[in-house]
N, C-alpha and C. Protein backbone atom coordinates (compact mmCIF):
# COMPACT_ATOMS: atom_id res chain seq x y z
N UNK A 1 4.61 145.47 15.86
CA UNK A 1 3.58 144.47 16.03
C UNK A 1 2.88 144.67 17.36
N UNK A 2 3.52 145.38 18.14
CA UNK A 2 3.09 145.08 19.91
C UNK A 2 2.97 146.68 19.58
N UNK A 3 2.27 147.14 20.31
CA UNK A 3 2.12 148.67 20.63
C UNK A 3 1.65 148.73 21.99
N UNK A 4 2.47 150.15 22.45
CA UNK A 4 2.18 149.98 23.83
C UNK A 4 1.78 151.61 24.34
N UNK A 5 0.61 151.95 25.31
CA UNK A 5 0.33 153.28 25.37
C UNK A 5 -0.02 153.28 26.69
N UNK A 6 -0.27 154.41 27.18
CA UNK A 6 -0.19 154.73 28.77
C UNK A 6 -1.48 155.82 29.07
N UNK A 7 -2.04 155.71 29.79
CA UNK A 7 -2.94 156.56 30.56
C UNK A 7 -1.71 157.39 32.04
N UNK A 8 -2.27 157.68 32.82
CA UNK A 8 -1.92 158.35 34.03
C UNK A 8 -2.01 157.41 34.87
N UNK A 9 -2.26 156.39 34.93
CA UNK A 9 -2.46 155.88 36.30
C UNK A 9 -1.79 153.77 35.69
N UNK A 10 -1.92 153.80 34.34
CA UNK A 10 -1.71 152.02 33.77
C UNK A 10 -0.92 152.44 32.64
N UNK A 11 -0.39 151.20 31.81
CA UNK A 11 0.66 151.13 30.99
C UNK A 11 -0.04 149.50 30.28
N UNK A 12 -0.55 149.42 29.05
CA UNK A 12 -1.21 148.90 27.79
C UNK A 12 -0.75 148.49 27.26
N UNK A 13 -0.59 147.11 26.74
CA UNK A 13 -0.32 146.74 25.50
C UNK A 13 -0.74 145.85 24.92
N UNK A 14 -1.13 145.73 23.00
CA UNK A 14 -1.70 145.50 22.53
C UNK A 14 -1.24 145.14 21.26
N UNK A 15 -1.58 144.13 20.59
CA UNK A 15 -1.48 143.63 18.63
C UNK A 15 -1.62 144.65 18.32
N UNK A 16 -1.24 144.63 17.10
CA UNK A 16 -1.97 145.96 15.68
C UNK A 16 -2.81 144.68 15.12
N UNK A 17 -3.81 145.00 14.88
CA UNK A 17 -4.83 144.25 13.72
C UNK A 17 -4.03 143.75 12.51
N UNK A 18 -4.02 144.85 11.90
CA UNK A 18 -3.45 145.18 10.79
C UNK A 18 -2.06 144.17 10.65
N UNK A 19 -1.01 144.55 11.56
CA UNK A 19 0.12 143.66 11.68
C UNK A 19 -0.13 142.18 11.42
N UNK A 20 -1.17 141.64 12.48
CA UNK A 20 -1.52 140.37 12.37
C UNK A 20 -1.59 139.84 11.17
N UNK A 21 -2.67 140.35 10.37
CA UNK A 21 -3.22 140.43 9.31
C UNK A 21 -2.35 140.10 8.20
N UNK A 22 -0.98 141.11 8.29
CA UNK A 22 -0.10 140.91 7.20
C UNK A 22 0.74 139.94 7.46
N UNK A 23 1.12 139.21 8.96
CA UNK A 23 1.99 138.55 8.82
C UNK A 23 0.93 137.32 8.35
N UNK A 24 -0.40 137.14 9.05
CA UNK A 24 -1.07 135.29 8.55
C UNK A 24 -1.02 136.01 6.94
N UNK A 25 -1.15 136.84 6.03
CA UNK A 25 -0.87 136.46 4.61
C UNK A 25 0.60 136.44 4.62
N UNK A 26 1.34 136.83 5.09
CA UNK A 26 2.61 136.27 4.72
C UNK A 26 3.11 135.21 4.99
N UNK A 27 2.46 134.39 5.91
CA UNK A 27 3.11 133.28 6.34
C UNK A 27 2.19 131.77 5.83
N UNK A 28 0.63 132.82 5.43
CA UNK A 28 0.14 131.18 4.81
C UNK A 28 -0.53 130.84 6.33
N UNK A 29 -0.19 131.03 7.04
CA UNK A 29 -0.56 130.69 8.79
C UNK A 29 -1.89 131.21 9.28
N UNK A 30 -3.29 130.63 8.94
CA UNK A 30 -4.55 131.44 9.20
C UNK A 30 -4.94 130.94 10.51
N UNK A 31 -5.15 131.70 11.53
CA UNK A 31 -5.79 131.56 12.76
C UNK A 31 -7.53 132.09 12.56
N UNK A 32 -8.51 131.88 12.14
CA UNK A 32 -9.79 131.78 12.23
C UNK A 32 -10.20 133.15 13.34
N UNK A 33 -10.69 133.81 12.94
CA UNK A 33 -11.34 134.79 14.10
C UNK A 33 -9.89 135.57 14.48
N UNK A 34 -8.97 135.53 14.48
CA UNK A 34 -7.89 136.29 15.06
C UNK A 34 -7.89 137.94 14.75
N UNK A 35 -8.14 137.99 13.30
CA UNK A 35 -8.94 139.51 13.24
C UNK A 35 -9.63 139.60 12.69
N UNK A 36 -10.81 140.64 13.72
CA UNK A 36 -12.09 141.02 12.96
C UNK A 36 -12.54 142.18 12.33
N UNK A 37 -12.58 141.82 10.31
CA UNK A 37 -12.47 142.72 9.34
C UNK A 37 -13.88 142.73 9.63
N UNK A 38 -14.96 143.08 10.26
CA UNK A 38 -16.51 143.69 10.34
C UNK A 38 -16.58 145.18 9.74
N UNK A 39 -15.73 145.33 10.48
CA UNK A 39 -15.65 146.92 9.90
C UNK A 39 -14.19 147.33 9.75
N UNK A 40 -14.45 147.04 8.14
CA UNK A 40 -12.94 147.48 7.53
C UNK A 40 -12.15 148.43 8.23
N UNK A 41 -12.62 149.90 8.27
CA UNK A 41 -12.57 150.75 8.87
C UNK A 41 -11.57 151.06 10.33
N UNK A 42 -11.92 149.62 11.55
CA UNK A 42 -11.63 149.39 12.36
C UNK A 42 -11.24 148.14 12.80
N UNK A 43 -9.96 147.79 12.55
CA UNK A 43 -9.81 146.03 12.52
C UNK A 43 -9.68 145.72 13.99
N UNK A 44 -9.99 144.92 14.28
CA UNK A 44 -10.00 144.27 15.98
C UNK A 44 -9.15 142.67 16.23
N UNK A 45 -9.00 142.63 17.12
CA UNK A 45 -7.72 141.75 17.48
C UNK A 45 -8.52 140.49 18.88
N UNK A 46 -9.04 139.32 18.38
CA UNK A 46 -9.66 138.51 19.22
C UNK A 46 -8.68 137.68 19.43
N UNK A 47 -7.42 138.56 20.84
CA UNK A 47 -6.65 138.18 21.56
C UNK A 47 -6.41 136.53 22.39
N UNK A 48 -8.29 135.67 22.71
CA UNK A 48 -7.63 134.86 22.70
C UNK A 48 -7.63 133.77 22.14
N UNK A 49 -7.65 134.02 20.53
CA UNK A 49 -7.15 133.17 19.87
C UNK A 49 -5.96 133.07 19.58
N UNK A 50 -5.49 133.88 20.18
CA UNK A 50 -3.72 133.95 19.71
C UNK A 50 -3.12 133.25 20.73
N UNK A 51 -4.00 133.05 21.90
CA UNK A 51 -3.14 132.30 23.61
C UNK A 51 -3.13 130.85 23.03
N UNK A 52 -3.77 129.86 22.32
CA UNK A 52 -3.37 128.42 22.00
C UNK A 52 -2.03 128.24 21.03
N UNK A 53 -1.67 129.31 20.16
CA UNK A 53 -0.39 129.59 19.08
C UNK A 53 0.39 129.65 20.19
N UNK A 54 0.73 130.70 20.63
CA UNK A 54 1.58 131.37 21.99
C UNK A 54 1.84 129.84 22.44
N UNK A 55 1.19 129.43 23.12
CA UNK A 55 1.05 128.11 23.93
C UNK A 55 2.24 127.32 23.03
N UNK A 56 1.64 126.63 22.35
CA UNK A 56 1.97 125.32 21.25
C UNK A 56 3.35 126.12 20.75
N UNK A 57 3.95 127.14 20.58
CA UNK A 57 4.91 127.74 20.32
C UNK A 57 6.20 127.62 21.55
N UNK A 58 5.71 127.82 22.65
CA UNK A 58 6.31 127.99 24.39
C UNK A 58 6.62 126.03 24.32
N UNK A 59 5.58 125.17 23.98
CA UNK A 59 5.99 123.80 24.22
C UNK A 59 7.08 123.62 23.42
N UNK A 60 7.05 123.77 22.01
CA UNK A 60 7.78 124.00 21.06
C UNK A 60 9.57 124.44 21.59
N UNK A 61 9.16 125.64 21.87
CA UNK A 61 10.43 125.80 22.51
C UNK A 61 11.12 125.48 23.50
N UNK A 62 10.16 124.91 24.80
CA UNK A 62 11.24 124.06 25.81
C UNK A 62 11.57 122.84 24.97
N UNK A 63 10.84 122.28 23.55
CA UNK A 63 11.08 121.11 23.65
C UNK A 63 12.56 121.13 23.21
N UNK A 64 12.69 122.00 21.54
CA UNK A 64 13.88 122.45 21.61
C UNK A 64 15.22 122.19 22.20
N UNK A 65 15.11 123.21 23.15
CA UNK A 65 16.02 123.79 24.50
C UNK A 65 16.36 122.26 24.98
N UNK A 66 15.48 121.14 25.26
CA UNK A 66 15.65 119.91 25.78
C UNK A 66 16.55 119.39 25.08
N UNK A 67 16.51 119.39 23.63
CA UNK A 67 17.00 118.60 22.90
C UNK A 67 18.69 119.05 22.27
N UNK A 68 18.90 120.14 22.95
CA UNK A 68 19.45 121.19 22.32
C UNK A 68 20.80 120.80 24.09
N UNK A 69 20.16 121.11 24.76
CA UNK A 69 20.84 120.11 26.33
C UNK A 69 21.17 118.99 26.17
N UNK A 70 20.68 118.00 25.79
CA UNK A 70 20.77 116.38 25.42
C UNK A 70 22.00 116.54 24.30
N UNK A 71 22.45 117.25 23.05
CA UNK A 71 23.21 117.29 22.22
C UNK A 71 24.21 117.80 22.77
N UNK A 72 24.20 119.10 23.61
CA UNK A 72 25.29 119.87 24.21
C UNK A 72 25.91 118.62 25.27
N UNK A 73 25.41 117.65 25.82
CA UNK A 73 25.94 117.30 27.26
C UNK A 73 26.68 115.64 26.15
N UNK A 74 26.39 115.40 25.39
CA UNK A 74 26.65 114.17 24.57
C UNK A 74 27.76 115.35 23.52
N UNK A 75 27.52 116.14 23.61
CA UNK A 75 29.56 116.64 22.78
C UNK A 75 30.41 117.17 24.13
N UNK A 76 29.78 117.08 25.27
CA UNK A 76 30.81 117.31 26.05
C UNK A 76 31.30 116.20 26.63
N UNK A 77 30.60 115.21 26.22
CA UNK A 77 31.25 113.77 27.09
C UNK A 77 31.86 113.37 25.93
N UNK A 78 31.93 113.95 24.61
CA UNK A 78 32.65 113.31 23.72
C UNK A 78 34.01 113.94 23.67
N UNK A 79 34.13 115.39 23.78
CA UNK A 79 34.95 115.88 24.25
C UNK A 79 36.00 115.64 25.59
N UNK A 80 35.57 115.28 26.51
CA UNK A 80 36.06 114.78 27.54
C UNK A 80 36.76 113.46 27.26
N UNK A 81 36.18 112.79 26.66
CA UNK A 81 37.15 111.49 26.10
C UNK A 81 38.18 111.66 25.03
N UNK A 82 37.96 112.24 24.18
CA UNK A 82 39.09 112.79 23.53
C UNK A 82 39.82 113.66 23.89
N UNK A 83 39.89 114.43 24.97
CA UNK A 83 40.52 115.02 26.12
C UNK A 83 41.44 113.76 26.41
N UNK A 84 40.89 113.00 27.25
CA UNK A 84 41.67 111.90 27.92
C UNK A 84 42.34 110.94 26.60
N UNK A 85 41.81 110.89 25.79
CA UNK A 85 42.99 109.94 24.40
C UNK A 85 43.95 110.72 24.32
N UNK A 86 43.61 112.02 23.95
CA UNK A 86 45.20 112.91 23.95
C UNK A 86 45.94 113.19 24.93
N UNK A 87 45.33 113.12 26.06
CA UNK A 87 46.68 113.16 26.88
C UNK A 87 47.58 111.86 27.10
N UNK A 88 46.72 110.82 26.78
CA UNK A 88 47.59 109.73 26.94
C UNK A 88 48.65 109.35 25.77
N UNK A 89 47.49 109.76 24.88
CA UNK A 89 48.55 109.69 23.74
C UNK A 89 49.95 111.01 24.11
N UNK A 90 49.60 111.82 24.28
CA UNK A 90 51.00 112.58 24.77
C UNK A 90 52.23 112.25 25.15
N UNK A 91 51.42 111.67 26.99
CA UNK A 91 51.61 110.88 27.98
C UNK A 91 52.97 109.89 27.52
N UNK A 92 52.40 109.20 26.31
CA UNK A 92 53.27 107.79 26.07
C UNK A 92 54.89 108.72 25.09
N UNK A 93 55.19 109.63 25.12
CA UNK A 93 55.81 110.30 23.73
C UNK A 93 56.54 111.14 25.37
């Protein structure tokens, strides 16, 4: 999907058209302008329509990650208390 090529002096990288192309029909997911079939021949990649996806994807995922912290720290305090029931329960035996 990413291709990457080099001159002598910089290091490039870039969409495949084409790639794009096949994943919005595979996914049903149309971004408008993202590639331009003008000339079949030569498909082109209007890069920044892809920076608001990218974006809304990156929020997406801290939100996640947030929520994903909030669950992890609420089974470790649940853990910790059932830590402490069993030892007492031990404790009394």
């Amino acid at each position: 999907m990413i291709q990457f090529f080099s001159t002598k002096s910089h290091t490039f990288t870039g969409f495949i058209a084409q790639d794009l192309r096949d994943v919005m029909i595979a996914t049903g997911y149309h971004i408008p302008f993202l590639v331009d079939e003008t000339d079949p021949e030569r498909l082109a990649v209007g890069h920044g329509k892809l920076l608001p996806v990218v974006i809304k994807a990156l929020q997406e995922t801290v939100e996640n990650l947030e929520n994903v912290k909030k669950e992890n720290q609420i089974l470790k305090d649940k853990t910790s208390e059932l830590e402490k029931r069993l030892t007492a329960i031990e404790n009394k035996f």
